[in-house]
C-alpha atoms as a PDB file:
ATOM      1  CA  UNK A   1      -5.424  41.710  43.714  1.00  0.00           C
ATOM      2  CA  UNK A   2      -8.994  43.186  43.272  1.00  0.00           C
ATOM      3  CA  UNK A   3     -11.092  44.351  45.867  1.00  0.00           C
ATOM      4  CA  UNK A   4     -14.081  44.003  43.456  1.00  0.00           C
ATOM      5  CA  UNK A   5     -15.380  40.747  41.173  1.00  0.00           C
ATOM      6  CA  UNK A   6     -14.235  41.790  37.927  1.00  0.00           C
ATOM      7  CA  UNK A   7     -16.591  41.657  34.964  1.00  0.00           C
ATOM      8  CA  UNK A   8     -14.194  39.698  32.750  1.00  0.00           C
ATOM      9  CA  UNK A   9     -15.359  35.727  31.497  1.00  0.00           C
ATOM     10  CA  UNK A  10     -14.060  33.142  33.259  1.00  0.00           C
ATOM     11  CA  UNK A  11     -14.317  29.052  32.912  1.00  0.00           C
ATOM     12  CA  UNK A  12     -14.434  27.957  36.263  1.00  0.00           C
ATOM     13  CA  UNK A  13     -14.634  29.153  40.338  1.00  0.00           C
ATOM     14  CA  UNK A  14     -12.027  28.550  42.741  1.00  0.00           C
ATOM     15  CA  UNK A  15     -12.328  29.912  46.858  1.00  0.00           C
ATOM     16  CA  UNK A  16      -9.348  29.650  49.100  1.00  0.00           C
ATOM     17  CA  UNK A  17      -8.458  31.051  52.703  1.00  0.00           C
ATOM     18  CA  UNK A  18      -5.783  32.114  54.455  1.00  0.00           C
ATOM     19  CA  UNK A  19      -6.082  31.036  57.798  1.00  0.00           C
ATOM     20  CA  UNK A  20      -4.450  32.541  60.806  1.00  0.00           C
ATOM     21  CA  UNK A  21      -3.577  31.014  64.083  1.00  0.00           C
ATOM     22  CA  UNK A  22      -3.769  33.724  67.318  1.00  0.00           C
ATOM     23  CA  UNK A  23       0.345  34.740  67.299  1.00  0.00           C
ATOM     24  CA  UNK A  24      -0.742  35.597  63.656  1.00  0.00           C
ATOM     25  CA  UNK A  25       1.091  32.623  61.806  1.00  0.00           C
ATOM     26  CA  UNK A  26      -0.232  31.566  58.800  1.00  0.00           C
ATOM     27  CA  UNK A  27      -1.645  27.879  58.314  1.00  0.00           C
ATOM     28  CA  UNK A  28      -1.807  26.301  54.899  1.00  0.00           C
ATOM     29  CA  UNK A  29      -1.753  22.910  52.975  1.00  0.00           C
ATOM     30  CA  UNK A  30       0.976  20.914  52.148  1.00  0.00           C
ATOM     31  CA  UNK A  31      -0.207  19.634  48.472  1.00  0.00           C
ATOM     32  CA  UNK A  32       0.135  16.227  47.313  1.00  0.00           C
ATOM     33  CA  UNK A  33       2.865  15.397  45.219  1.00  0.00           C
ATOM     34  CA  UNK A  34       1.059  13.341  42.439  1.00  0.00           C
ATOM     35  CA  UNK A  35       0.593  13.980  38.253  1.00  0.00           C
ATOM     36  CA  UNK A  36      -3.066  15.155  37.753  1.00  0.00           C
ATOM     37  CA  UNK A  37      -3.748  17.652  40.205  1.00  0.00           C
ATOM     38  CA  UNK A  38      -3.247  21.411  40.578  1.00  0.00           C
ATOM     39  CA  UNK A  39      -0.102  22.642  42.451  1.00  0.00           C
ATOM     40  CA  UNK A  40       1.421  19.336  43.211  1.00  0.00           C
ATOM     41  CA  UNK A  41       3.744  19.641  46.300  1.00  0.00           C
ATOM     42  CA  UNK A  42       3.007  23.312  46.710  1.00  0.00           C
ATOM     43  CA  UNK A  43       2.136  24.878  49.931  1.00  0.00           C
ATOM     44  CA  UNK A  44      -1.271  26.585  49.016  1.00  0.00           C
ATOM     45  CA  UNK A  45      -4.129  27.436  50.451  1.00  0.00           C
ATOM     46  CA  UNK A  46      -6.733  25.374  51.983  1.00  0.00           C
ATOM     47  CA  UNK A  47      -9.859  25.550  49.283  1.00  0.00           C
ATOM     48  CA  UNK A  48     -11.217  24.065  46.269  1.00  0.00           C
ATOM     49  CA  UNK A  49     -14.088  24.425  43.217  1.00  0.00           C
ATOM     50  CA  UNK A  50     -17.024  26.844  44.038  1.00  0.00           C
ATOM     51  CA  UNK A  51     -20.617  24.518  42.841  1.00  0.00           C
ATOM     52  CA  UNK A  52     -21.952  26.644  40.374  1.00  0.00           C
ATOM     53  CA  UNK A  53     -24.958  26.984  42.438  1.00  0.00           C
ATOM     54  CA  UNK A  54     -22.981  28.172  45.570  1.00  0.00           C
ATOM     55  CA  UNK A  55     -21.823  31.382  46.593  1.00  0.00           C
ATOM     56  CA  UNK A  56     -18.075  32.433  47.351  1.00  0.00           C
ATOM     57  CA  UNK A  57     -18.903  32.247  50.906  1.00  0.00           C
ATOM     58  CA  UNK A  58     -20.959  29.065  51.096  1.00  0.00           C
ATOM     59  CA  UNK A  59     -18.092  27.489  49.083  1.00  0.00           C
ATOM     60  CA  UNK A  60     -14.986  28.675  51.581  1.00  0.00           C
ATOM     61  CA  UNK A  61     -17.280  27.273  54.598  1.00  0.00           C
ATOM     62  CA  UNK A  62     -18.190  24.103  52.921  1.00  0.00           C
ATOM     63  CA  UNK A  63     -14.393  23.766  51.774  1.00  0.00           C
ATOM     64  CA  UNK A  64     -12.598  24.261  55.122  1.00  0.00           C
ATOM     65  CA  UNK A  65     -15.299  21.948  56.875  1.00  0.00           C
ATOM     66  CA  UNK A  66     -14.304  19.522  53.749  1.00  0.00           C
ATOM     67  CA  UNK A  67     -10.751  19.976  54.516  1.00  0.00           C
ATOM     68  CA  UNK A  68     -10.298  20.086  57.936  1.00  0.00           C
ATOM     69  CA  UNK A  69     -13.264  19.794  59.685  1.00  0.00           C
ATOM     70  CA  UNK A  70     -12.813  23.852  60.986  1.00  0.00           C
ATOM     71  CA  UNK A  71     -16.705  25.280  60.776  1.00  0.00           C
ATOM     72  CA  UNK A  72     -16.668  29.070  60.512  1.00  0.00           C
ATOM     73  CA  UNK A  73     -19.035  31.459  59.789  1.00  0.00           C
ATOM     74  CA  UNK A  74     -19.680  33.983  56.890  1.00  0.00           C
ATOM     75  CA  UNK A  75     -18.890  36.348  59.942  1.00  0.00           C
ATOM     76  CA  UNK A  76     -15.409  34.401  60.108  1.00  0.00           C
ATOM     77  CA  UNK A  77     -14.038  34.754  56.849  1.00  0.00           C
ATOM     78  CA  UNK A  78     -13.388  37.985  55.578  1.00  0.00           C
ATOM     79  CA  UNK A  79     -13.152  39.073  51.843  1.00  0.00           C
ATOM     80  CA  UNK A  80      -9.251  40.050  50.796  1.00  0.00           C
ATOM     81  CA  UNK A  81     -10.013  40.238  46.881  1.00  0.00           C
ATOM     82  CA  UNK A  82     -10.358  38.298  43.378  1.00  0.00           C
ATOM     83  CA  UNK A  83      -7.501  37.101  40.946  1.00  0.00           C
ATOM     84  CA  UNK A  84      -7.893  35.612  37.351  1.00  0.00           C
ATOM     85  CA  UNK A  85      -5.563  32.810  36.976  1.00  0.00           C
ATOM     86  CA  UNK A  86      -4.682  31.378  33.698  1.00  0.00           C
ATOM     87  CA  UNK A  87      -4.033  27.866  33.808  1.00  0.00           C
ATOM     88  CA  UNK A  88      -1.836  26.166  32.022  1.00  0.00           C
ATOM     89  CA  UNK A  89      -4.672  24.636  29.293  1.00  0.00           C
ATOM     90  CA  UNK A  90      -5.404  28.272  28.641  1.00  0.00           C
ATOM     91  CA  UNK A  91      -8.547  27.857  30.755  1.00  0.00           C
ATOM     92  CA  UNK A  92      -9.344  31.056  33.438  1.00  0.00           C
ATOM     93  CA  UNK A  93      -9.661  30.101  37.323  1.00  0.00           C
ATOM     94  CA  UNK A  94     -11.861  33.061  39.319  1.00  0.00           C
ATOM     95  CA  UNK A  95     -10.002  32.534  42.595  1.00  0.00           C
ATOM     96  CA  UNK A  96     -12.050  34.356  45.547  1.00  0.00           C
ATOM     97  CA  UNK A  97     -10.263  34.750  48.384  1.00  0.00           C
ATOM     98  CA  UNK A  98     -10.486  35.029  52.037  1.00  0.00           C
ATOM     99  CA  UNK A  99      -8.475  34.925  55.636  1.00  0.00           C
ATOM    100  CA  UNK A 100     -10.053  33.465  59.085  1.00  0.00           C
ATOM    101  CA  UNK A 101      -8.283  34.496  62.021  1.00  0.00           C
ATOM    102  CA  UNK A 102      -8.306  33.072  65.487  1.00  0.00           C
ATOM    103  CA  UNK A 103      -7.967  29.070  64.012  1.00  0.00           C
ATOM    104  CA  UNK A 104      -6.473  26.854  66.413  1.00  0.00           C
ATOM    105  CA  UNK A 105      -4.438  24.368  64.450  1.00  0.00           C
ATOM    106  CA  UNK A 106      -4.497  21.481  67.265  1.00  0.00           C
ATOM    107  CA  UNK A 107      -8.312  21.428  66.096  1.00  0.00           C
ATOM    108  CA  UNK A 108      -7.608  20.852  62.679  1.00  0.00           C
ATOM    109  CA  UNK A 109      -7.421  17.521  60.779  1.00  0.00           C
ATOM    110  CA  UNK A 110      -6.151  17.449  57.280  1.00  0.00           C
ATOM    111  CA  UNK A 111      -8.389  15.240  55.393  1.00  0.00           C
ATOM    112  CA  UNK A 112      -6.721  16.391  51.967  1.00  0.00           C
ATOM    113  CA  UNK A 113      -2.947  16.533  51.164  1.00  0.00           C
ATOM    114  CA  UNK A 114       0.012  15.823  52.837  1.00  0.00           C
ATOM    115  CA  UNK A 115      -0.869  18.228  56.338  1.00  0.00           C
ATOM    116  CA  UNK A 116      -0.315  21.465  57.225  1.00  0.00           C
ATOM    117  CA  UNK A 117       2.876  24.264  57.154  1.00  0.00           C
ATOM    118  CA  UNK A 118       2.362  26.887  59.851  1.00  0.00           C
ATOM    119  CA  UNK A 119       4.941  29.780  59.784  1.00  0.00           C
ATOM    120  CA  UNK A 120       4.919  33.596  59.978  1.00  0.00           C
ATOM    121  CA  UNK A 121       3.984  35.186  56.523  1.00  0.00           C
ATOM    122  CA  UNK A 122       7.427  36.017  56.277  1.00  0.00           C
ATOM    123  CA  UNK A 123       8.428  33.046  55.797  1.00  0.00           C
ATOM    124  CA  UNK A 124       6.491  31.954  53.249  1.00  0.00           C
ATOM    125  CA  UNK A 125       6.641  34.584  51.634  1.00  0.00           C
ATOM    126  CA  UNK A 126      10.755  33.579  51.225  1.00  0.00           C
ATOM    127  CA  UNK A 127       9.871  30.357  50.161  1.00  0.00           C
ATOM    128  CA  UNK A 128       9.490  29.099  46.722  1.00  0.00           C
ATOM    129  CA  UNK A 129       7.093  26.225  47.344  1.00  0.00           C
ATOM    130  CA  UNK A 130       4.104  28.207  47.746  1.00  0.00           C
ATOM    131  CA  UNK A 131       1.943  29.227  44.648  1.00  0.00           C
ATOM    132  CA  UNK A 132       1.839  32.287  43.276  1.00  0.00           C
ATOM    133  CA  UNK A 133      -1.845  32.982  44.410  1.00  0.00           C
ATOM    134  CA  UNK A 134      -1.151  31.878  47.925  1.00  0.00           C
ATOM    135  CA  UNK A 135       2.002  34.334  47.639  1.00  0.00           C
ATOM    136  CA  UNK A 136      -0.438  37.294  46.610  1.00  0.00           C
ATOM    137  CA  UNK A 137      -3.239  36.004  48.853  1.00  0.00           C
ATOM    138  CA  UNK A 138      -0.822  36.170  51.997  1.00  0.00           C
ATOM    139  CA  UNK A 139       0.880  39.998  50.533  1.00  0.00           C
ATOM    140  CA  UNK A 140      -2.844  41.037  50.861  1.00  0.00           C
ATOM    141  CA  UNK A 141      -3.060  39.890  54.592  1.00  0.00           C
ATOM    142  CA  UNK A 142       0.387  41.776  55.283  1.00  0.00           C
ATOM    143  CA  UNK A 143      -0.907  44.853  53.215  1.00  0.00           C
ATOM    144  CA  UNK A 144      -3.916  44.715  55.357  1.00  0.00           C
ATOM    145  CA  UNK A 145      -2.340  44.064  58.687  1.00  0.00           C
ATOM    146  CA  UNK A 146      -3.169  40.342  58.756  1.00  0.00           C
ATOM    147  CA  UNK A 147      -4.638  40.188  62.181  1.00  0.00           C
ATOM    148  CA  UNK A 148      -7.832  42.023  62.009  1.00  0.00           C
ATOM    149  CA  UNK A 149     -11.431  40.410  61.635  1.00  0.00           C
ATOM    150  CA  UNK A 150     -13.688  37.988  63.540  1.00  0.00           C
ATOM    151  CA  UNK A 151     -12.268  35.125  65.262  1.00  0.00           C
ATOM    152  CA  UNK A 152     -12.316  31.673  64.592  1.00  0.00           C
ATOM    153  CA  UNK A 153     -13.628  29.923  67.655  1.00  0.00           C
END
């Protein structure tokens, strides 16, 4: 994962976050499991397309309040890096990608999807129905000790 927005072209803007709950587990979405849409039945992260007049940041806040009615702050989600994902049309995805720690889950409510998977990172990290950004995306919280940051309140 990059640390820094790489120069390369891209064809379209994606933000996700990893959130974390405060024993550190990790909280992501439970896709949909319908023809059409990205990831179907993955476990990924909670996100989604960054307006082309929007910034990374302004799109993970306006996602997440989208998603699950959580409001954070730009203080609140902190930067883990940028990957370039080829789709399968050939197309490139810019994913930026964040964590928020602190989120209480009982707040939450899943307007997109089929809910929400809360487990340590280990265990997602064993299982094979995340995606492969999600996978890297949560590595990167290990790598970086996962718990550090401003809280969600």
């Amino acid at each position: 994962m990059q640390t820094t927005e790489p120069m390369t072209p891209y064809d379209r803007r994606y933000c996700g976050a990893v959130l974390l709950d405060k024993n550190s587990k990790v909280i992501l979405q439970v896709r949909d499991q319908k023809s059409g849409i990205v990831n179907p039945g993955k476990t990924t992260l909670f996100g989604g397309g960054q307006e082309p007049d929007e910034s990374p940041i302004h799109c993970i806040i306006r996602e997440l309040q989208e998603e699950l009615n959580l409001r954070i702050t730009p203080q609140d989600a902190q930067l883990l890096g940028f990957i370039d994902k080829r789709e399968a049309d050939g197309t490139i995805t810019r994913c930026t990608l964040f964590k928020a720690v602190g989120v209480d889950a009982n707040t939450l409510h899943v307007k997109e999807g089929r809910g929400m998977a809360i487990q340590t990172a280990d265990d997602f990290l064993a299982s094979s129905v995340i995606s492969e950004v999600t996978r890297l995306s949560i590595q990167e919280v290990v790598r970086s000790k996962g718990n550090t940051g401003s809280r969600v309140q």
